[in-house]
N, C-alpha and C. Protein backbone atom coordinates (compact mmCIF):
# COMPACT_ATOMS: atom_id res chain seq x y z
N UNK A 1 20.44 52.75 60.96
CA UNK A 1 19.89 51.41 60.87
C UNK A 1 21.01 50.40 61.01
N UNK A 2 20.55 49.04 61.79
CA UNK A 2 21.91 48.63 62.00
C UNK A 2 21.34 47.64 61.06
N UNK A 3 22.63 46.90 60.61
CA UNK A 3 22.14 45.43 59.56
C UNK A 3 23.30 44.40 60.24
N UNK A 4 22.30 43.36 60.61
CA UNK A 4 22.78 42.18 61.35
C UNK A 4 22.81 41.09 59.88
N UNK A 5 23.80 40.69 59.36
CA UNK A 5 24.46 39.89 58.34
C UNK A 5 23.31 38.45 58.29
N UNK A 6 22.44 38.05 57.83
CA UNK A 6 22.09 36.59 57.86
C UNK A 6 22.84 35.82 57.57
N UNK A 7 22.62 34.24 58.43
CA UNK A 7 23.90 33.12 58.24
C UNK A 7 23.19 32.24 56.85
N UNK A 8 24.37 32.36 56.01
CA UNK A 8 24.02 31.50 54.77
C UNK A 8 25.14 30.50 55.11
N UNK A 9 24.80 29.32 53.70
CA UNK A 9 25.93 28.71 53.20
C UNK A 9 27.08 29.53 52.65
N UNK A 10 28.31 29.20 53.27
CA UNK A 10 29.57 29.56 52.69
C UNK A 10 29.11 29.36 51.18
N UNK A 11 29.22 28.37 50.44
CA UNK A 11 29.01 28.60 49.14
C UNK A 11 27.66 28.06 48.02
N UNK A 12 27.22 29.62 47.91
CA UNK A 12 25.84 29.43 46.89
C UNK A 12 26.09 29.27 45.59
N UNK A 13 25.16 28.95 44.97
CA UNK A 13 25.36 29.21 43.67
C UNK A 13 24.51 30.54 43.13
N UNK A 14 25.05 30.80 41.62
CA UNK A 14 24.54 32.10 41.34
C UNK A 14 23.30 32.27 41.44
N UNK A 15 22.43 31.22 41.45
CA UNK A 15 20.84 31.29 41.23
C UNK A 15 20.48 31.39 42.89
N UNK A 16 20.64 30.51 43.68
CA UNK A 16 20.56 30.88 45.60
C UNK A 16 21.60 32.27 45.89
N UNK A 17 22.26 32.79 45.16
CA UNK A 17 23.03 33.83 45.89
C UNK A 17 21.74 35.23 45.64
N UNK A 18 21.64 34.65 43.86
CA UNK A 18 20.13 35.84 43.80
C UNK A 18 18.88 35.82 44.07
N UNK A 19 19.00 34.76 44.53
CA UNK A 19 17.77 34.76 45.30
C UNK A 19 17.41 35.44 47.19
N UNK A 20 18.88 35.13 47.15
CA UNK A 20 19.40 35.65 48.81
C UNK A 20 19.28 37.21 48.82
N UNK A 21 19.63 37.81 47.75
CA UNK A 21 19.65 39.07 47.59
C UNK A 21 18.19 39.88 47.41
N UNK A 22 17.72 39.10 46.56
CA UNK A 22 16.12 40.01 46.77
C UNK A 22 15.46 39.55 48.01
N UNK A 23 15.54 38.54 48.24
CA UNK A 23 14.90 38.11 49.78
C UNK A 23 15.21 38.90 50.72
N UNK A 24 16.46 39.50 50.66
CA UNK A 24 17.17 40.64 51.89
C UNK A 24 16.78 41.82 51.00
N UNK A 25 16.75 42.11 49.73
CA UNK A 25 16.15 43.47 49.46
C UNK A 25 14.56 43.64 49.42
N UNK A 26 14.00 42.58 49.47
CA UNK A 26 12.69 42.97 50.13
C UNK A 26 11.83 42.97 51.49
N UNK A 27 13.02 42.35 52.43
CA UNK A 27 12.62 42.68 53.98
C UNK A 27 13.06 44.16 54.06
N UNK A 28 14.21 44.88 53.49
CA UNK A 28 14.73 46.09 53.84
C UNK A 28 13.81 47.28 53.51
N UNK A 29 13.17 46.61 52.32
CA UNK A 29 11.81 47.37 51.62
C UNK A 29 10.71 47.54 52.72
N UNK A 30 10.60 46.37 53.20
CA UNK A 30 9.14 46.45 54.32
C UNK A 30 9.76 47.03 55.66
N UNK A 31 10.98 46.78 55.37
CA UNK A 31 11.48 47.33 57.09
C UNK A 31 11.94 48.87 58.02
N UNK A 32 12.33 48.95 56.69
CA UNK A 32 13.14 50.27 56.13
C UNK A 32 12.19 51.58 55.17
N UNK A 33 11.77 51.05 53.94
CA UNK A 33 11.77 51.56 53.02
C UNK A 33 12.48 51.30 51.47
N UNK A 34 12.05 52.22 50.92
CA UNK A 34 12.50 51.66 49.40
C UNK A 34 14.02 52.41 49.04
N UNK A 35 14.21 53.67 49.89
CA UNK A 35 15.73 54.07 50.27
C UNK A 35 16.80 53.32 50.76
N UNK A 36 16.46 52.17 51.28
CA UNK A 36 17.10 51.28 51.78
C UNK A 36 17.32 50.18 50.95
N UNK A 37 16.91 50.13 50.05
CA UNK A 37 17.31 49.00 48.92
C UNK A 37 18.39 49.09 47.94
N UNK A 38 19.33 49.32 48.57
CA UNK A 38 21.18 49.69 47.89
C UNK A 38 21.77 47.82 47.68
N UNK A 39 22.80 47.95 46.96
CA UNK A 39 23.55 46.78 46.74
C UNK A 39 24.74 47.12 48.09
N UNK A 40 24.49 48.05 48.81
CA UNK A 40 25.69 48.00 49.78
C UNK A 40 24.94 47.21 51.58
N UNK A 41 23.24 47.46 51.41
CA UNK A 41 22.40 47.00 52.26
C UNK A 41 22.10 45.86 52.17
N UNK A 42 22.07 45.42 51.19
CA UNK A 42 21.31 43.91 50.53
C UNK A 42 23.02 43.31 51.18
N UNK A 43 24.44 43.59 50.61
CA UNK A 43 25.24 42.54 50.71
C UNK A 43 25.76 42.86 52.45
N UNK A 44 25.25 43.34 53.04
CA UNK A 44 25.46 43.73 54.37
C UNK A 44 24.82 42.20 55.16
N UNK A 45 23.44 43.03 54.51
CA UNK A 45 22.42 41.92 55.18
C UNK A 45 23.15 40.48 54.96
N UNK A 46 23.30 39.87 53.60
CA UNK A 46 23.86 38.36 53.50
C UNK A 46 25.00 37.78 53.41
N UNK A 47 25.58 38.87 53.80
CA UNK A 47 27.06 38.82 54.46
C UNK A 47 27.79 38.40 53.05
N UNK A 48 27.52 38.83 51.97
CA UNK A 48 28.35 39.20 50.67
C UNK A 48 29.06 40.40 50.24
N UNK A 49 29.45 40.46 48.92
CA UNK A 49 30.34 41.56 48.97
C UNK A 49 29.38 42.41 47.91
N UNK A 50 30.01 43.49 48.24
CA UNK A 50 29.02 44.86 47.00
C UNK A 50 29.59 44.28 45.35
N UNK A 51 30.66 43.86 45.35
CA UNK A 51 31.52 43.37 43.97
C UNK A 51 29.84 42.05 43.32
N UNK A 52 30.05 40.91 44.69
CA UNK A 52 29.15 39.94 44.38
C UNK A 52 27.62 40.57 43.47
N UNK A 53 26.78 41.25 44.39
CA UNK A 53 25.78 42.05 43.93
C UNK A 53 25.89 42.36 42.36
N UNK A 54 26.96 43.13 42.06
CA UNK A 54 27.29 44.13 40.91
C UNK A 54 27.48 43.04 39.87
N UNK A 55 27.97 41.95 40.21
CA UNK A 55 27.97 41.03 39.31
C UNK A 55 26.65 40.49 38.65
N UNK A 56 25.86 40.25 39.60
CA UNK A 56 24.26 39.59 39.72
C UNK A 56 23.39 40.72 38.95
N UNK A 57 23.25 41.97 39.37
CA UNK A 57 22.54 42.85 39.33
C UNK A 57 22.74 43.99 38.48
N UNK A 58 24.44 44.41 38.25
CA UNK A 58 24.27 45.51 37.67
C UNK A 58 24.96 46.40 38.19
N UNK A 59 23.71 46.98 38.80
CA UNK A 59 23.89 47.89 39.70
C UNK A 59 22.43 48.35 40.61
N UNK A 60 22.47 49.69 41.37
CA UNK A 60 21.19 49.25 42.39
C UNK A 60 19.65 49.58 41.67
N UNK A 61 20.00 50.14 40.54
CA UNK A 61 18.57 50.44 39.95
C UNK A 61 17.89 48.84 39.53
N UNK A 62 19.28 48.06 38.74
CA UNK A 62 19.42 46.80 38.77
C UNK A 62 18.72 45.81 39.60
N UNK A 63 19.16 46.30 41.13
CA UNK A 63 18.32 45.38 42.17
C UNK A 63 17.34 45.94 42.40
N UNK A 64 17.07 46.85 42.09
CA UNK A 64 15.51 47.52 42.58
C UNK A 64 14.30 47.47 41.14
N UNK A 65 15.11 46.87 40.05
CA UNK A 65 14.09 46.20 38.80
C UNK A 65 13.57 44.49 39.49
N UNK A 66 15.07 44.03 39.49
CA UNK A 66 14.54 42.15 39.91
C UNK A 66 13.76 42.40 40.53
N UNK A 67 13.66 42.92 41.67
CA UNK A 67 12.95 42.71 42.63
C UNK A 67 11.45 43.42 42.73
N UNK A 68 11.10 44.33 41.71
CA UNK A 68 9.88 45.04 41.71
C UNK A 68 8.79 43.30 40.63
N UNK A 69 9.97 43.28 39.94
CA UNK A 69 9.97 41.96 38.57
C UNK A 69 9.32 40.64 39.70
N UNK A 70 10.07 40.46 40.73
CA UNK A 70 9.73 39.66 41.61
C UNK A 70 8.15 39.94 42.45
N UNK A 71 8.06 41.05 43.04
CA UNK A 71 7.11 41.34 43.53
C UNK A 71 5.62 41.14 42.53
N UNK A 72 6.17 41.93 41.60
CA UNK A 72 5.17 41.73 40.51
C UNK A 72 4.43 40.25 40.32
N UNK A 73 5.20 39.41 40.16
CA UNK A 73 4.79 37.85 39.69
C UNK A 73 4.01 37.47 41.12
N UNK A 74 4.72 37.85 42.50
CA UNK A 74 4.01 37.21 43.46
C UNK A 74 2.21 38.16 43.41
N UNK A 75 2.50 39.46 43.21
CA UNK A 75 1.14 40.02 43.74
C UNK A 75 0.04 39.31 42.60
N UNK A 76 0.16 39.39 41.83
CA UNK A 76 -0.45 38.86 40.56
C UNK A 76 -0.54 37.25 40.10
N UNK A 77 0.26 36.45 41.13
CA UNK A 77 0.18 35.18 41.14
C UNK A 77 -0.92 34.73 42.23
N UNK A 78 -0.86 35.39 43.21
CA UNK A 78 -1.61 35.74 44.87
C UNK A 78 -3.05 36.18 44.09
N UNK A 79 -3.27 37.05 43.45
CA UNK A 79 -4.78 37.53 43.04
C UNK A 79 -5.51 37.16 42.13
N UNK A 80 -4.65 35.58 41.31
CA UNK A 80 -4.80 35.07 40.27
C UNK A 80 -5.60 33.91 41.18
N UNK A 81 -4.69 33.12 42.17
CA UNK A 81 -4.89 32.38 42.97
C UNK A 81 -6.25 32.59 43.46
N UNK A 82 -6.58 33.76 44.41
CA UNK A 82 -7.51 33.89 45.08
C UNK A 82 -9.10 33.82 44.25
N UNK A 83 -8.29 34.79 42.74
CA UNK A 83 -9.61 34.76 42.44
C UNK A 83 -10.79 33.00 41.76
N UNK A 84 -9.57 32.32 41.44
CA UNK A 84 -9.92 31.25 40.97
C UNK A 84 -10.21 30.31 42.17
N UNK A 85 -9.81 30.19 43.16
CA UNK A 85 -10.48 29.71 44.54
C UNK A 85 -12.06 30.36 44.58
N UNK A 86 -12.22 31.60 44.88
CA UNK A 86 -13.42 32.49 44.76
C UNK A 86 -14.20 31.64 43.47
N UNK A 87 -13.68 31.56 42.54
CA UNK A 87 -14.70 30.64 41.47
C UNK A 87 -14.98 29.53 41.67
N UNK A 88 -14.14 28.88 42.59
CA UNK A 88 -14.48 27.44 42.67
C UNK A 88 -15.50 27.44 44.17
N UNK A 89 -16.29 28.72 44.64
CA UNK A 89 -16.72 28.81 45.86
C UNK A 89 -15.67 28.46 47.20
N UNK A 90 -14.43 28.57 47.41
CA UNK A 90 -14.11 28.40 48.46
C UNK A 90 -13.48 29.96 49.43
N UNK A 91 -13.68 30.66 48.49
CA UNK A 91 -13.18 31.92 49.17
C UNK A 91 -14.32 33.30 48.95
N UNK A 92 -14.29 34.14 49.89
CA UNK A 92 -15.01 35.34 49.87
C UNK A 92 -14.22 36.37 48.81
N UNK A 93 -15.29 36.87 47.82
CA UNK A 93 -14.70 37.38 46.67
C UNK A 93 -13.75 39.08 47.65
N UNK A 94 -14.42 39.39 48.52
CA UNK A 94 -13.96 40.55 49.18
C UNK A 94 -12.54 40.24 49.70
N UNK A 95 -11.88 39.32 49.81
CA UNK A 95 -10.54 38.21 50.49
C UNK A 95 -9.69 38.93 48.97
N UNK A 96 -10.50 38.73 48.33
CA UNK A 96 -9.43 39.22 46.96
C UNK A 96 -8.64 41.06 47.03
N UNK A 97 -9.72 41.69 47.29
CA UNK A 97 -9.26 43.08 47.89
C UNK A 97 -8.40 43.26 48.70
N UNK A 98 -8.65 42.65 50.04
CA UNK A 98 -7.53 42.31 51.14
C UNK A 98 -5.83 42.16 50.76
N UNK A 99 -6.01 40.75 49.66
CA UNK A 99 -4.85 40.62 49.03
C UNK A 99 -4.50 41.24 48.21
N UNK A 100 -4.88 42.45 46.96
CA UNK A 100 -4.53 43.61 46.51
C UNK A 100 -3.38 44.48 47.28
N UNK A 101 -4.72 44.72 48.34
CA UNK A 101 -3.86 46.00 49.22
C UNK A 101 -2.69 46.02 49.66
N UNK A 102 -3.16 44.50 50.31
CA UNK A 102 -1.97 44.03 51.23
C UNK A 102 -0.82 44.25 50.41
N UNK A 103 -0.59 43.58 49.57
CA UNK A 103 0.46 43.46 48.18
C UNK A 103 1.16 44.64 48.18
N UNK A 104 0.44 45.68 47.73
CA UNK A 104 0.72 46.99 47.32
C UNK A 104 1.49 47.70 48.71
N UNK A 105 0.28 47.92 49.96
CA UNK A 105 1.13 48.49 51.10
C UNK A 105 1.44 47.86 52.15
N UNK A 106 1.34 46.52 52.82
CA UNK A 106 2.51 46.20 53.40
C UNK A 106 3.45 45.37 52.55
N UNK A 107 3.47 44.94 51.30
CA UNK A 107 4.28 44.17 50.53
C UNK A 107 5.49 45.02 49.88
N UNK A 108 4.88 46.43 50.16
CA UNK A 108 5.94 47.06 49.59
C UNK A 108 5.89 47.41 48.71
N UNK A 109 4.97 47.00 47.60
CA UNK A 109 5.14 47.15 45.57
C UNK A 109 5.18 48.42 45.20
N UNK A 110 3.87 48.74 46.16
CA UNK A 110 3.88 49.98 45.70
C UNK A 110 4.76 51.60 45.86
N UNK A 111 5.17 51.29 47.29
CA UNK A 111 6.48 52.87 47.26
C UNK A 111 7.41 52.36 46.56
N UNK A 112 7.61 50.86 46.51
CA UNK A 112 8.91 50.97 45.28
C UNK A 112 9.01 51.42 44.18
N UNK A 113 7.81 51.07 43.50
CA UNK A 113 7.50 51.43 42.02
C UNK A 113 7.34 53.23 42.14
N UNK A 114 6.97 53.55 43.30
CA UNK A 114 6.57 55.11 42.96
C UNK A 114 8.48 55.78 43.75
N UNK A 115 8.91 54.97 44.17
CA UNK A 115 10.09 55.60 44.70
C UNK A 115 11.00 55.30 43.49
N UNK A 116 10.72 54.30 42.22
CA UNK A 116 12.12 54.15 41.22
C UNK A 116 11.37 55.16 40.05
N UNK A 117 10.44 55.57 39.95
CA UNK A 117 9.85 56.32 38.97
C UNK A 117 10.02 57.91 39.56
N UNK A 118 10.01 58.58 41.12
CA UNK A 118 10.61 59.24 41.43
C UNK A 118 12.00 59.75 41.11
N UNK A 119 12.65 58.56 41.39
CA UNK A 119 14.01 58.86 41.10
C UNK A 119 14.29 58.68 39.33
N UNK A 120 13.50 58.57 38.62
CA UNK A 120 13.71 58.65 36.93
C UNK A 120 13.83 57.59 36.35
N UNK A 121 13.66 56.26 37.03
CA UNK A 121 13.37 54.84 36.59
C UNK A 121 11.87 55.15 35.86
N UNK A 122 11.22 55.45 34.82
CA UNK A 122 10.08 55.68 34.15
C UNK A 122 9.72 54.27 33.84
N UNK A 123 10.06 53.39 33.72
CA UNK A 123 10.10 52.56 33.49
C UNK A 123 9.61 51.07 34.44
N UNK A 124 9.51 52.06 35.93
CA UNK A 124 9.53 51.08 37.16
C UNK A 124 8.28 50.24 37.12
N UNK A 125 7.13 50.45 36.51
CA UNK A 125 5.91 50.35 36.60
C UNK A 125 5.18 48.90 35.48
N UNK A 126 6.53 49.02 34.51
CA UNK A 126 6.23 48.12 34.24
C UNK A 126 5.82 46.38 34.04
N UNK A 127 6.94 45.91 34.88
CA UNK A 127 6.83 44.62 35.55
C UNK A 127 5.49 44.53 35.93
N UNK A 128 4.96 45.54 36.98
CA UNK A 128 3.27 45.27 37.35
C UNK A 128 2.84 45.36 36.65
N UNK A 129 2.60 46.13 35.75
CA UNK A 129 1.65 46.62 34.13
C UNK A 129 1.57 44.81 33.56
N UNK A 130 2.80 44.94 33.15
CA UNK A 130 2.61 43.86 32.21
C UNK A 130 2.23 42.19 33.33
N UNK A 131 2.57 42.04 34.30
CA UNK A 131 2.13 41.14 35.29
C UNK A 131 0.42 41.16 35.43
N UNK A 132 0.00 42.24 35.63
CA UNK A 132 -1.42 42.44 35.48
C UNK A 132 -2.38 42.09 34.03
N UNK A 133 -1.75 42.82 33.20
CA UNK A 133 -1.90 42.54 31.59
C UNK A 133 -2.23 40.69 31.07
N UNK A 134 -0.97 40.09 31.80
CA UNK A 134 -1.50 38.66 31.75
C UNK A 134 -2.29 38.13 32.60
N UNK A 135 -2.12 38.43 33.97
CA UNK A 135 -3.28 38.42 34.63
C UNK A 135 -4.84 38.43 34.18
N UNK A 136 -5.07 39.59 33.25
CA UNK A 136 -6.85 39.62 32.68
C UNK A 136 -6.54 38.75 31.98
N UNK A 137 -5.83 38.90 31.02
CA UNK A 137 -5.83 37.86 29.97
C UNK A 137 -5.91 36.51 30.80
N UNK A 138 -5.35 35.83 31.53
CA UNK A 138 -5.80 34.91 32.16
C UNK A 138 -7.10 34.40 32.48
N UNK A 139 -7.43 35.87 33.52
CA UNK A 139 -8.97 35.25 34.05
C UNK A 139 -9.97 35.64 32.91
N UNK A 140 -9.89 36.50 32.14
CA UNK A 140 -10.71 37.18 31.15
C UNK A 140 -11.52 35.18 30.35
N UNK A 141 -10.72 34.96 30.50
CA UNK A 141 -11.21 33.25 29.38
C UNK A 141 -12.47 32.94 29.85
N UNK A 142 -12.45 32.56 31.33
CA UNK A 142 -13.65 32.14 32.03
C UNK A 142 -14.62 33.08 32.75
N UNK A 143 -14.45 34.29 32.03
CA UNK A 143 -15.55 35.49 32.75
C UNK A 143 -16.12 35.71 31.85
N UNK A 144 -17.56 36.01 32.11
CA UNK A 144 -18.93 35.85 31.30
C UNK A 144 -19.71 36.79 31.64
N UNK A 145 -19.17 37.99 31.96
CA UNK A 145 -20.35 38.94 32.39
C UNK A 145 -19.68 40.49 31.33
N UNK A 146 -20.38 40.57 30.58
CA UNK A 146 -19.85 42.24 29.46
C UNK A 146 -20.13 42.66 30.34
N UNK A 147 -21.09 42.98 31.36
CA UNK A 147 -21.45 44.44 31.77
C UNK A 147 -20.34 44.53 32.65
N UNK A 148 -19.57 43.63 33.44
CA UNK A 148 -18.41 44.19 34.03
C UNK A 148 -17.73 43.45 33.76
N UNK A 149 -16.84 43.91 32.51
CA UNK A 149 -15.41 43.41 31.99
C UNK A 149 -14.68 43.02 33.40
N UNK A 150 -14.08 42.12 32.95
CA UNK A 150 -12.54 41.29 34.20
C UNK A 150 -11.83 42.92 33.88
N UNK A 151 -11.10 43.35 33.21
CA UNK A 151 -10.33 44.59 32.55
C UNK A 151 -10.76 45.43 33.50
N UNK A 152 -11.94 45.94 33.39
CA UNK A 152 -12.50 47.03 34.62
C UNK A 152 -12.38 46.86 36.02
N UNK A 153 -13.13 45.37 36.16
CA UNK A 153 -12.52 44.87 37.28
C UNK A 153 -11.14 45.32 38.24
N UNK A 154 -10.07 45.04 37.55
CA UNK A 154 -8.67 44.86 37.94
C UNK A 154 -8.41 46.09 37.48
N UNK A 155 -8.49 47.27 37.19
CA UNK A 155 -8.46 48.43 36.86
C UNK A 155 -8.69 49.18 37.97
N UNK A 156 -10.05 48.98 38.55
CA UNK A 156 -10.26 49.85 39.65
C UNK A 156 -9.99 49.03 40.92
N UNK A 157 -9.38 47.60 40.85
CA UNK A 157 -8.86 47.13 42.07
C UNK A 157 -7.44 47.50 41.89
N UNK A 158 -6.37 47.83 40.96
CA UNK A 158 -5.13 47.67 41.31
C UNK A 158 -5.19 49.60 41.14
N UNK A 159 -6.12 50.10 41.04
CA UNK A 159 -6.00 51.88 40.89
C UNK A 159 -6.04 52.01 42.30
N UNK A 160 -7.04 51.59 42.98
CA UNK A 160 -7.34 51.72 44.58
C UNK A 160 -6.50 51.53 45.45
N UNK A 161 -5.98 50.06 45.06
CA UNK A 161 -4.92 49.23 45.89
C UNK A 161 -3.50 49.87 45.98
N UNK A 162 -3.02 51.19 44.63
CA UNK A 162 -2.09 51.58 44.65
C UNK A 162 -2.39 53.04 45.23
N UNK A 163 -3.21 53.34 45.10
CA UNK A 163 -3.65 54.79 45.98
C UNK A 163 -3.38 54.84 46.65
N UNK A 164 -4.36 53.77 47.50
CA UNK A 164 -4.18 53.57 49.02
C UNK A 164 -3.00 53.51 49.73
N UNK A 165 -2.06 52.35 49.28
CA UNK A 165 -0.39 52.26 49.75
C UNK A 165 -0.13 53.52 49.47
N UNK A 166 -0.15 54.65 48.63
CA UNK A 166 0.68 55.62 48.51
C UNK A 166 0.25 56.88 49.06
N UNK A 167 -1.11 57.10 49.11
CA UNK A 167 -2.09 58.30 50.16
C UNK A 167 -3.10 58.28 50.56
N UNK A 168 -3.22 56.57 51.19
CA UNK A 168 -4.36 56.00 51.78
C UNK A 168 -4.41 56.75 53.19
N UNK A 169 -3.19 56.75 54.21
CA UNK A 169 -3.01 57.20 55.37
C UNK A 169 -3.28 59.06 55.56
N UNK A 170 -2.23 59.49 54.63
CA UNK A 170 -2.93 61.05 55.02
C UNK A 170 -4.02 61.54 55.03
N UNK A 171 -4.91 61.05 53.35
CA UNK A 171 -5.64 61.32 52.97
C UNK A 171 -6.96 60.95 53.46
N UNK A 172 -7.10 59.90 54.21
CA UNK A 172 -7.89 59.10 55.06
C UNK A 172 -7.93 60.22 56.66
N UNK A 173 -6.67 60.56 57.26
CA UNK A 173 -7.00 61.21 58.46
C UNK A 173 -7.24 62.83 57.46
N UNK A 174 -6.99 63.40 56.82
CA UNK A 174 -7.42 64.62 56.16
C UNK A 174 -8.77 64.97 55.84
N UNK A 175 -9.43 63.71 55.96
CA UNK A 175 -11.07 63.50 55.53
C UNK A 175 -11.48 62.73 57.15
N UNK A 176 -10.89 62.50 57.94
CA UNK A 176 -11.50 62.41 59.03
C UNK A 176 -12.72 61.13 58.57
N UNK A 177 -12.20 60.06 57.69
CA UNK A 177 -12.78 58.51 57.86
C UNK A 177 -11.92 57.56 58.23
N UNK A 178 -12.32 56.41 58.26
CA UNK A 178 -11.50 55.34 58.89
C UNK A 178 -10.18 54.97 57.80
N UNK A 179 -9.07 54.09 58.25
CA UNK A 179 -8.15 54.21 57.45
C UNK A 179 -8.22 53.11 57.08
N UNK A 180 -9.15 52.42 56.95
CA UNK A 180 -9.74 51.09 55.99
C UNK A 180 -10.57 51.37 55.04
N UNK A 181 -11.32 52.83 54.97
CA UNK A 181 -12.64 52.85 53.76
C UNK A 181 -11.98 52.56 52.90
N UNK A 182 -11.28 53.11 51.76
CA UNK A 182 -11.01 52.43 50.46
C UNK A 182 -10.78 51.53 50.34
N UNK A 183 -10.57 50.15 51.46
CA UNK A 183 -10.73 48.66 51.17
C UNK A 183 -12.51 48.52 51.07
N UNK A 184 -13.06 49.03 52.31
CA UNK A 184 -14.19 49.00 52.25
C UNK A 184 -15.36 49.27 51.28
N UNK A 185 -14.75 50.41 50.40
CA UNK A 185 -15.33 50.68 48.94
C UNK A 185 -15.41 49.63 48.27
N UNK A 186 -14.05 49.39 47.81
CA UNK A 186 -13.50 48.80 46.65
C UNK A 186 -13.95 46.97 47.21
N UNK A 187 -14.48 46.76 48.40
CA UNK A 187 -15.20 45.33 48.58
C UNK A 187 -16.58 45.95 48.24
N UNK A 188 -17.07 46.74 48.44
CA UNK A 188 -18.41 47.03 47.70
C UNK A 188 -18.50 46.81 46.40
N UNK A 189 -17.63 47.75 45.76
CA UNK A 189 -17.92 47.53 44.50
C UNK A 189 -17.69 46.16 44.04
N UNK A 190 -16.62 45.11 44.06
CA UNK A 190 -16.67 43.93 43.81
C UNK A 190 -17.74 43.18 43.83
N UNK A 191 -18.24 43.35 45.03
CA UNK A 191 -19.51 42.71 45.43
C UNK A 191 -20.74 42.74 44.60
N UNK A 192 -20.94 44.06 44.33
CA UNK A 192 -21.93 44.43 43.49
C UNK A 192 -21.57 43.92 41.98
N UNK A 193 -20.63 43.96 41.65
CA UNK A 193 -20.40 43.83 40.44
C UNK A 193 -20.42 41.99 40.52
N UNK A 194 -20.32 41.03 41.60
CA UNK A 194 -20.52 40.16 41.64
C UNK A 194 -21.74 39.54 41.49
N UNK A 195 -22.46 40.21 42.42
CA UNK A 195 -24.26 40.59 42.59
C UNK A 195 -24.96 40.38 41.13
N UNK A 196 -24.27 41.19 40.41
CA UNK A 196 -25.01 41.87 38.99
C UNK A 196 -24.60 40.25 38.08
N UNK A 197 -23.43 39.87 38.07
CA UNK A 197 -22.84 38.66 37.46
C UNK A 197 -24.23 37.38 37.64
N UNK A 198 -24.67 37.45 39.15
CA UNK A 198 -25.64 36.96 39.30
C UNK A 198 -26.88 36.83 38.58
N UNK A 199 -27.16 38.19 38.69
CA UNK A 199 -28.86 38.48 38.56
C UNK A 199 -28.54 38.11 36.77
């Protein structure tokens, strides 16, 4: 893999230098993979030094926490967003699924979290856990339907959404269906469970 250096400012400060760094460790994530998220790749990419990184970060388990920490807030800021648009009628509640998935497998969240828990980060999972956790608690205030808890809800959307990124593709041509059904489910079930909110 070759890494072409991005042109920064000669001089950042510590808060734009770390920010430069997960920004380049999460294109390397979508580009590459989650093997590719080293403090020797990240300071390649922004034309810093591995010393700089180690300062910021740690070390690479280090950059591969911020940045799951990062991902986390966006996927869960994104599905927080959508869904409260969806309440205010301007969005299709099924748009919310879309942005799940998306999150999880082209955003990357998800082989990271299953590639730092691979490697013995047990721990990787949590940033989303607890990102999600406030998440219900969030929307949970203004949801009014017991028969389908918000909790359940986001249970079997972020169970699906992480499946899928992680053995949506094999498992999809192994069963010989399209490699969209489990979006396609999991907008059913929303739906219905929207349906029912109704009646």
């Amino acid at each position: 893999m070759s890494v072409t250096p991005l042109p920064l400012r000669k001089r950042l400060s510590p808060e734009e230098s770390r920010d430069a760094a997960l920004e380049a460790a999460r294109a390397l994530l979508v580009e590459v993979g989650p093997q590719a998220v080293t403090l020797k790749a990240v300071a390649a990419r922004i034309g810093r030094t591995h010393a700089n990184l180690l300062h910021h970060f740690g070390s690479a388990a280090g950059l591969q926490q911020a940045l799951i920490e990062r991902m986390a807030a966006f996927v869960t800021s994104t599905i927080r967003d959508a869904v409260l648009r969806q309440r205010a009628g301007d969005q299709n509640p099924a748009e919310i699924v879309d942005m799940a998935f998306d999150a999880f497998d082209s955003g990357g969240a998800g082989a990271l979290a299953s590639w730092m828990i691979l490697n013995g980060n047990e721990d990787a999972l949590d940033p989303i856990l607890n990102a999600i956790h406030d998440l219900v608690d969030d929307l949970s205030v203004e949801h009014s339907n017991p028969e389908q808890p918000i909790a359940d809800e986001t249970l079997q959307l972020i169970l699906m959404a992480l499946g899928d990124a992680l053995f949506g593709g094999p498992l999809t041509r192994a069963l010989g269906v399209p490699r969209e059904r489990a979006r396609e489910l999991a907008k059913g079930l929303l739906m219905r469970g929207r349906e029912t909110t109704k009646d």
